[in-house]
Protein backbone atom coordinates (compact mmCIF):
# COMPACT_ATOMS: atom_id res chain seq x y z
CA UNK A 1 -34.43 17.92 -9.50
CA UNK A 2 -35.88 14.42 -8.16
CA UNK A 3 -38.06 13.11 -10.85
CA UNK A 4 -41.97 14.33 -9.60
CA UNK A 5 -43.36 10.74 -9.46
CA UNK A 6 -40.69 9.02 -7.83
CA UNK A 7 -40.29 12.48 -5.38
CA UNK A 8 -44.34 11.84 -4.36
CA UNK A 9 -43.54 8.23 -3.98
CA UNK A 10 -40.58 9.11 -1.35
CA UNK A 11 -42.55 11.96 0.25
CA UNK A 12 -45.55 9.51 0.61
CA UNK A 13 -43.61 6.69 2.18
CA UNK A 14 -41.96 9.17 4.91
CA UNK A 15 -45.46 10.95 5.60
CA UNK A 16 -46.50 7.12 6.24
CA UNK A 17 -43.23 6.61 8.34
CA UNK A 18 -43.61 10.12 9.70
CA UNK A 19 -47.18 10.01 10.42
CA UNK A 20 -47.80 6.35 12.06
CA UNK A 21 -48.99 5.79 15.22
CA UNK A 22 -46.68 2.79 15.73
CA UNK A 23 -43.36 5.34 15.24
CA UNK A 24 -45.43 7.50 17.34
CA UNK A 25 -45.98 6.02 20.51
CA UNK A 26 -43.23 2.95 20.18
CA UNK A 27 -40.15 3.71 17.78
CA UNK A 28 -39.80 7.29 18.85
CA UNK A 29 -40.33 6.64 22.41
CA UNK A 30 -37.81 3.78 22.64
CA UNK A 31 -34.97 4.52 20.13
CA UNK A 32 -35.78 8.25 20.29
CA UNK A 33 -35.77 10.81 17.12
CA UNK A 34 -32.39 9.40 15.41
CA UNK A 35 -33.55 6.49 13.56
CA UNK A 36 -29.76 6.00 11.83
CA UNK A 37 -27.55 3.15 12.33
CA UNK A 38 -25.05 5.00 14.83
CA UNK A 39 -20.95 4.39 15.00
CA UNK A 40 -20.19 1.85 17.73
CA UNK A 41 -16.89 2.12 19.23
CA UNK A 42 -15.04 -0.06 22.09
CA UNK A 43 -16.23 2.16 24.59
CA UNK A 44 -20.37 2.39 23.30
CA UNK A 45 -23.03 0.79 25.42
CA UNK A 46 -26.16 1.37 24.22
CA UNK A 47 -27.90 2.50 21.24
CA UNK A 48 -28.38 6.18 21.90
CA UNK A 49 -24.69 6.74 22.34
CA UNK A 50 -23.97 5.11 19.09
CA UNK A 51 -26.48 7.51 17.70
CA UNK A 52 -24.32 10.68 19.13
CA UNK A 53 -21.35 9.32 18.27
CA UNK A 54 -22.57 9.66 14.49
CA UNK A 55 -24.02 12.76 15.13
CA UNK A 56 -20.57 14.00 17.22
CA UNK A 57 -18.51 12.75 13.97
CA UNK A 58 -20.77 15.20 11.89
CA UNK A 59 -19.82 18.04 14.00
CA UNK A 60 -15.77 17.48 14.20
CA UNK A 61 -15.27 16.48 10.42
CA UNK A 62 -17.60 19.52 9.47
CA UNK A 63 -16.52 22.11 12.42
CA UNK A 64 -19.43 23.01 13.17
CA UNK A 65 -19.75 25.98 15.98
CA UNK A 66 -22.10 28.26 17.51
CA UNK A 67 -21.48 30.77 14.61
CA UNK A 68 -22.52 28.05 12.08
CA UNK A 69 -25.44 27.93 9.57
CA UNK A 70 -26.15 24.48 8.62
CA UNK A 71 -28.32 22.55 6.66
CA UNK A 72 -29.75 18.30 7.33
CA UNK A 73 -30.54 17.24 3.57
CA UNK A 74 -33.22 15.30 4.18
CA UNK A 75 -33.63 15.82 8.35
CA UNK A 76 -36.49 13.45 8.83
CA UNK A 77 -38.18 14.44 12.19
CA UNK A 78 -35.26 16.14 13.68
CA UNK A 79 -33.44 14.60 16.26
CA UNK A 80 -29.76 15.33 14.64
CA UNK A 81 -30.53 18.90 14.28
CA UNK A 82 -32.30 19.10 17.62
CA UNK A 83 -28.53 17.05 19.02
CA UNK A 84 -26.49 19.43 17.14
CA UNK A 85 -27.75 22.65 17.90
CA UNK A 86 -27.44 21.45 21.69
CA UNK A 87 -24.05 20.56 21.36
CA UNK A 88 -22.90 23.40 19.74
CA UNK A 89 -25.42 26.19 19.69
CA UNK A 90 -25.18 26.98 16.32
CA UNK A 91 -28.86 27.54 13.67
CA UNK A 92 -30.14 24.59 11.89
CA UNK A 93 -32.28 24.57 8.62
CA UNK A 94 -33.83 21.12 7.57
CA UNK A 95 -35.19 19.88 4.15
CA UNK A 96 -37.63 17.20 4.28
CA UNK A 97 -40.63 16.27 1.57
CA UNK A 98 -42.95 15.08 3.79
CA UNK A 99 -45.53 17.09 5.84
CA UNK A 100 -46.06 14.82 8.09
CA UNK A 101 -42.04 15.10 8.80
CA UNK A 102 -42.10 18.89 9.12
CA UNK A 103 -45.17 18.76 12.09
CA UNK A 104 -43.57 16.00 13.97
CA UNK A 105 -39.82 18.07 13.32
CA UNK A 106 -41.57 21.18 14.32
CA UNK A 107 -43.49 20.08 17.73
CA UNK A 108 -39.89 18.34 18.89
CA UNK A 109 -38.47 21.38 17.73
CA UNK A 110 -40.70 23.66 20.11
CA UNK A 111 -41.02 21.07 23.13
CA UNK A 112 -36.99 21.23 23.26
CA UNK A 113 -36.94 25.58 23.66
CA UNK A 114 -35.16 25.49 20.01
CA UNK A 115 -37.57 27.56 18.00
CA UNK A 116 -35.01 30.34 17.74
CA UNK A 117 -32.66 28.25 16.28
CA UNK A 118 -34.06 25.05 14.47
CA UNK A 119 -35.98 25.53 11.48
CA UNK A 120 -37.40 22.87 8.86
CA UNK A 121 -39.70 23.42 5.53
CA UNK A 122 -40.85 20.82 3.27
CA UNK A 123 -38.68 21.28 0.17
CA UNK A 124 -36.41 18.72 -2.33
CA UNK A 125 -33.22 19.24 -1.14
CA UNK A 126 -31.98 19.45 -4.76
CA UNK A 127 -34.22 22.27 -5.71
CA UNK A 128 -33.63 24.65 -2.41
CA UNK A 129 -35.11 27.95 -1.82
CA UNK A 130 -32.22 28.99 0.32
CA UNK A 131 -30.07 31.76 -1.76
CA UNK A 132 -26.28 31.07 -2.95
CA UNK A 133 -23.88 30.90 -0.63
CA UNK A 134 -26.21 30.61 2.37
CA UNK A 135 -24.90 27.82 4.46
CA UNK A 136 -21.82 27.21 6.41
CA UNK A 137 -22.15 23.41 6.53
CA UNK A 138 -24.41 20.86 4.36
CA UNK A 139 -24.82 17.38 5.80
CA UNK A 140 -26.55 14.78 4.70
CA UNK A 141 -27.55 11.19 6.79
CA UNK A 142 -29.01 8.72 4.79
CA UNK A 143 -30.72 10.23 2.40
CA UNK A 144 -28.37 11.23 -0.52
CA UNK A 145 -29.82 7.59 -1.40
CA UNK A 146 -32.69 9.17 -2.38
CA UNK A 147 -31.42 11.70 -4.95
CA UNK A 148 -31.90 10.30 -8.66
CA UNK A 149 -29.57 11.65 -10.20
CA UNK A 150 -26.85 12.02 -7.32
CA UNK A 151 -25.78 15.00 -9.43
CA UNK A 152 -28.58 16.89 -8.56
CA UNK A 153 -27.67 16.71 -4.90
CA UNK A 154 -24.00 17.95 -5.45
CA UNK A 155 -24.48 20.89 -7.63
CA UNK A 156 -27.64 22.00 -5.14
CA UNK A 157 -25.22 21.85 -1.54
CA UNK A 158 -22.25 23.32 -3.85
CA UNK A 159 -24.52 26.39 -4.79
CA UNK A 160 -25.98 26.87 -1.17
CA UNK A 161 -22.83 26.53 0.39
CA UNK A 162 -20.48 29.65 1.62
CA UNK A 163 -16.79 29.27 0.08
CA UNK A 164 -15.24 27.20 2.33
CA UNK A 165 -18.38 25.43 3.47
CA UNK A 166 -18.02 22.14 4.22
CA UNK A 167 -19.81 19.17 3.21
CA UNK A 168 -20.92 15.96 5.22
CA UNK A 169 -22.74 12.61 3.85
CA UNK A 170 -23.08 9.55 6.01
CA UNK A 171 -24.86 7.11 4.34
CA UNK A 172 -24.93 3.55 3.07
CA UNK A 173 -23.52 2.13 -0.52
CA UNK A 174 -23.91 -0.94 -2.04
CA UNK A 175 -19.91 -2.28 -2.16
CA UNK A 176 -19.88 -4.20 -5.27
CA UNK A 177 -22.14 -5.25 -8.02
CA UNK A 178 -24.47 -8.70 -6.99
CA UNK A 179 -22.43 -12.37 -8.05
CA UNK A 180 -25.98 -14.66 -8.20
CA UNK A 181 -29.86 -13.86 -7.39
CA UNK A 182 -29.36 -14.19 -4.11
CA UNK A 183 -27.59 -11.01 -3.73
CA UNK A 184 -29.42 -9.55 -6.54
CA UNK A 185 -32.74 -10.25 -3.99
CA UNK A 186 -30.93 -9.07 -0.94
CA UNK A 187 -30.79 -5.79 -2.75
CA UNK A 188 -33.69 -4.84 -4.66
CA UNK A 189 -35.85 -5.98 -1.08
CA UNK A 190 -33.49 -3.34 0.73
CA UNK A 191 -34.34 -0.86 -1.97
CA UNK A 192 -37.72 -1.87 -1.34
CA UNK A 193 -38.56 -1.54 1.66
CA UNK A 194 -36.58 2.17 1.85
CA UNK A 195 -38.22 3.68 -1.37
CA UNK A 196 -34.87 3.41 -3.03
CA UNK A 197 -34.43 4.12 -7.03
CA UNK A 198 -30.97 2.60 -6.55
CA UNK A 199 -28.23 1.78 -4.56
CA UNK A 200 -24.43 3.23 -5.86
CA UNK A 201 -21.10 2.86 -4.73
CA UNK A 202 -19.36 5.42 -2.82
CA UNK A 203 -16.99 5.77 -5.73
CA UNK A 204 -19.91 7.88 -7.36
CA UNK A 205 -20.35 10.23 -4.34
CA UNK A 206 -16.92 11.25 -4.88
CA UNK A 207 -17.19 11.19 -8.75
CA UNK A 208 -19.83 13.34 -8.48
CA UNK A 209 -18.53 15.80 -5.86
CA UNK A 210 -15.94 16.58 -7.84
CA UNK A 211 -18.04 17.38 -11.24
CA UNK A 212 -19.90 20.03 -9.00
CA UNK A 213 -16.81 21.50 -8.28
CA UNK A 214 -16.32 20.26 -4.19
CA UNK A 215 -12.34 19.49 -3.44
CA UNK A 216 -10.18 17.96 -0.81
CA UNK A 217 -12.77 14.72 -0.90
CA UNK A 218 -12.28 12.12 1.97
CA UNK A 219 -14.35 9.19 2.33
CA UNK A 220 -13.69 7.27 5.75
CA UNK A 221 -15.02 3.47 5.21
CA UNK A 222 -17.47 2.68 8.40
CA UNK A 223 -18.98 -0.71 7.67
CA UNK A 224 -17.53 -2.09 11.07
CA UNK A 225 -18.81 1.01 13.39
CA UNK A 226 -22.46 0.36 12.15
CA UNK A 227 -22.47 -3.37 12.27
CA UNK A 228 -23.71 -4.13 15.26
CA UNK A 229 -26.66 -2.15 14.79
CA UNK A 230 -27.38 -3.58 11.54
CA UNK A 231 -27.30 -7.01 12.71
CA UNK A 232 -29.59 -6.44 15.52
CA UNK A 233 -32.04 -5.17 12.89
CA UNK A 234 -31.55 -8.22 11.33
CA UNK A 235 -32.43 -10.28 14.43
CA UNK A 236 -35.24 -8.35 15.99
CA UNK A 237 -36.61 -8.09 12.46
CA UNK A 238 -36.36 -11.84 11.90
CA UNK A 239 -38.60 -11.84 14.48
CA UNK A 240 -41.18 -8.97 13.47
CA UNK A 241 -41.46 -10.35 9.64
CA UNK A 242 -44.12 -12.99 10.50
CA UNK A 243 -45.84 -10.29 12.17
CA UNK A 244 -45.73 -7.84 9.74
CA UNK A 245 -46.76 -9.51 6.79
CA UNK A 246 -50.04 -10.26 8.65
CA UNK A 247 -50.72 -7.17 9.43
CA UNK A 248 -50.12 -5.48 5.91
CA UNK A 249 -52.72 -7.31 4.86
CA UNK A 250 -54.90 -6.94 8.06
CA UNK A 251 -54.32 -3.02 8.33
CA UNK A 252 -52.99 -1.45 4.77
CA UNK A 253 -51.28 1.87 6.40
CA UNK A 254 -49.02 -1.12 8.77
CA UNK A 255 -47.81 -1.90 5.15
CA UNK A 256 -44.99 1.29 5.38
CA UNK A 257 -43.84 -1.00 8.68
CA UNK A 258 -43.31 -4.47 7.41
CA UNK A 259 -40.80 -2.73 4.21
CA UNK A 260 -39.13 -1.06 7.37
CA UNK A 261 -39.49 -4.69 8.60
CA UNK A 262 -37.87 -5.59 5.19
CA UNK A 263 -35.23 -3.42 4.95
CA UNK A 264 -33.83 -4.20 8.38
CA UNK A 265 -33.56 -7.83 7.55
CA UNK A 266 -32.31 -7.65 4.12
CA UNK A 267 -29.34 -4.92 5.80
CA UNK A 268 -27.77 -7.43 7.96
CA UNK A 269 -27.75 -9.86 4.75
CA UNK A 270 -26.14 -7.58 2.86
CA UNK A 271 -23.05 -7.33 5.47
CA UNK A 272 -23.40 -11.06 5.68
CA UNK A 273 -22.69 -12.30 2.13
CA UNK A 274 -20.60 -8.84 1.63
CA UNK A 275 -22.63 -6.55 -0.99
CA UNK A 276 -23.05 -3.55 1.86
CA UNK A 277 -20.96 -1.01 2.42
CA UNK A 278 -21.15 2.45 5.00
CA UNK A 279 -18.77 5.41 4.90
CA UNK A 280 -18.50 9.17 6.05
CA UNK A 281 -17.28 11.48 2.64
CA UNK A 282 -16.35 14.81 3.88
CA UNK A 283 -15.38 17.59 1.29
CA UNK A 284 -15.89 21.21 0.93
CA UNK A 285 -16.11 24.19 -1.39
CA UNK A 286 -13.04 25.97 -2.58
C-alpha cells in the first residue's frame, strides 16, 4: 500500500487540481476531461484527437468490448472512462484518492447518460476493495508514477484481474539516470510539480510485472507520438511561469497551478537534453 503520508500528500494535490476553479471553468472547458499527453500521428490535427488516439490504443492493445469489466488506476475526473465506455459500451470502475476527483468524475459521469455503466470510488488503487478476479482489463494512464513501491501496483491489478485479463500502463519514465545538475534539476522540478516520489525506468515496470506473476510483457517506446504535446507545454508554459509564480504568492490555493506550470516546462526539457522517456507496456495474466 502507498505509504499514508505521501498517499494524503497525492490525494491533496489532485483535490487541489480536482477542485480549482481555474481547471474548472478554463482547463476543462478548453482541453476537455483528458488532461494526458495524447499519441500524435501523421494524420492528427488537433489536441483532442491526439487524446483519443491514446485512449483508442488502450482499447485495441487491451480488447476491450461491450462485455468488458475494466478498471482506470488512478481515473482522475473521468474523461477516458467516459471515451471508452462510448466507444465500446462496455462498464467502467475508476480508482481515484481524491474527493474532489470522484464529484467532478461523478457529475461528468451523470451529465453524459453513463450512470449505468461508469462508476468511480475514492480508493488506493493498490489496496482495492474489488474481489479477486473481478476485472477483465486494468489500465493505468499516468499514474503508476505515483505508486511507491511499483510492486504494490502489480500484485494489486494481478489479484483483481480475471485469468486472461489484460493489463495496460501508459505513462512516462525517466530514460536514463541524470549526467550533471542540470538534468538532475530538470527532474526533481518535474517530480515536483506532479507530487512524484520518483521517477523509474520502464525497465522496472516490466521487472516488476513479472515478479507479480503478469506474462507475455510488451512495452511499445512512444516518446515521438507525445512530443509535440510536450513541447507545446513547454512553450505555453514558458509563458505562464512569470505568471504563476506571482500568483502563488498572491493567492496560496493558485500554488497547485504554477507546479502544473512547472511540470509542463521542465517535460519538454527533459525530451530536450534526452532524460524523458514515454511508452505503452501491455501484459496480461496467465
Amino acid at each position: 500500500m502507498i505509504n499514508d503520508n505521501y498517499k494524503q500528500s497525492v490525494s491533496k494535490f489532485y483535490d487541489e487540481v480536482g477542485g480549482s476553479l481555474v481547471y474548472g471553468l478554463i482547463v476543462y472547458p478548453i482541453i476537455g476531461r483528458n488532461q494526458h499527453y495524447g499519441f500524435w500521428y501523421s494524420d492528427t490535427k488537433t489536441y483532442k484527437e491526439a487524446a483519443e488516439n491514446q485512449m483508442r490504443e488502450i482499447i485495441s492493445k487491451a480488447k476491450i468490448n461491450k462485455d468488458s469489466v475494466i478498471l482506470d488506476a488512478g481515473c482522475g475526473v473521468g474523461g477516458p472512462m467516459v471515451f471508452i465506455a462510448k466507444e465500446t459500451d462496455c462498464t467502467v470502475h475508476g480508482a481515484t484518492l481524491s474527493k474532489r476527483e470522484v464529484s467532478r468524475a461523478r457529475e461528468y459521469i451523470s451529465c453524459q447518460s453513463l450512470n449505468d455503466k461508469v462508476f468511480v470510488s475514492e480508493e488506493d488503487y493498490t489496496k482495492l476493495s474489488f474481489p479477486d478476479n473481478f476485472f477483465d482489463v486494468v489500465y493505468a494512464i499516468e499514474s503508476v508514477c505515483h505508486a511507491v513501491p511499483k510492486s504494490d501496483f502489480f500484485k494489486e491489478a494481478f489479484r483483481v484481474l480475471k485469468p486472461s485479463g489484460r493489463l495496460v500502463i501508459s505513462d512516462g519514465f525517466r530514460k536514463r539516470n541524470p549526467v550533471n545538475e542540470k538534468e538532475k534539476k530538470i527532474i526533481s522540478t518535474f517530480m515536483y510539480g506532479y507530487e512524484l516520489k520518483e521517477i523509474v525506468e520502464s525497465k522496472t515496470y516490466e521487472q516488476e510485472a513479472q515478479k507479480a506473476g503478469f506474462t507475455d510483457i510488451q512495452v511499445e517506446r512512444k516518446i515521438h507520438e507525445v512530443a509535440k504535446s510536450v513541447i507545446f507545454f513547454m512553450r505555453l508554459t514558458s509563458i505562464l511561469r512569470p505568471l504563476t509564480t506571482l500568483l502563488q504568492y498572491i493567492n496560496p490555493s493558485l500554488k497547485v497551478l504554477h507546479r502544473n506550470v512547472l511540470a509542463g516546462y521542465y517535460s519538454g526539457k527533459g525530451i530536450e537534453v534526452g532524460v524523458a522517456d514515454y511508452a505503452v507496456l501491455v501484459t496480461k495474466k496467465p
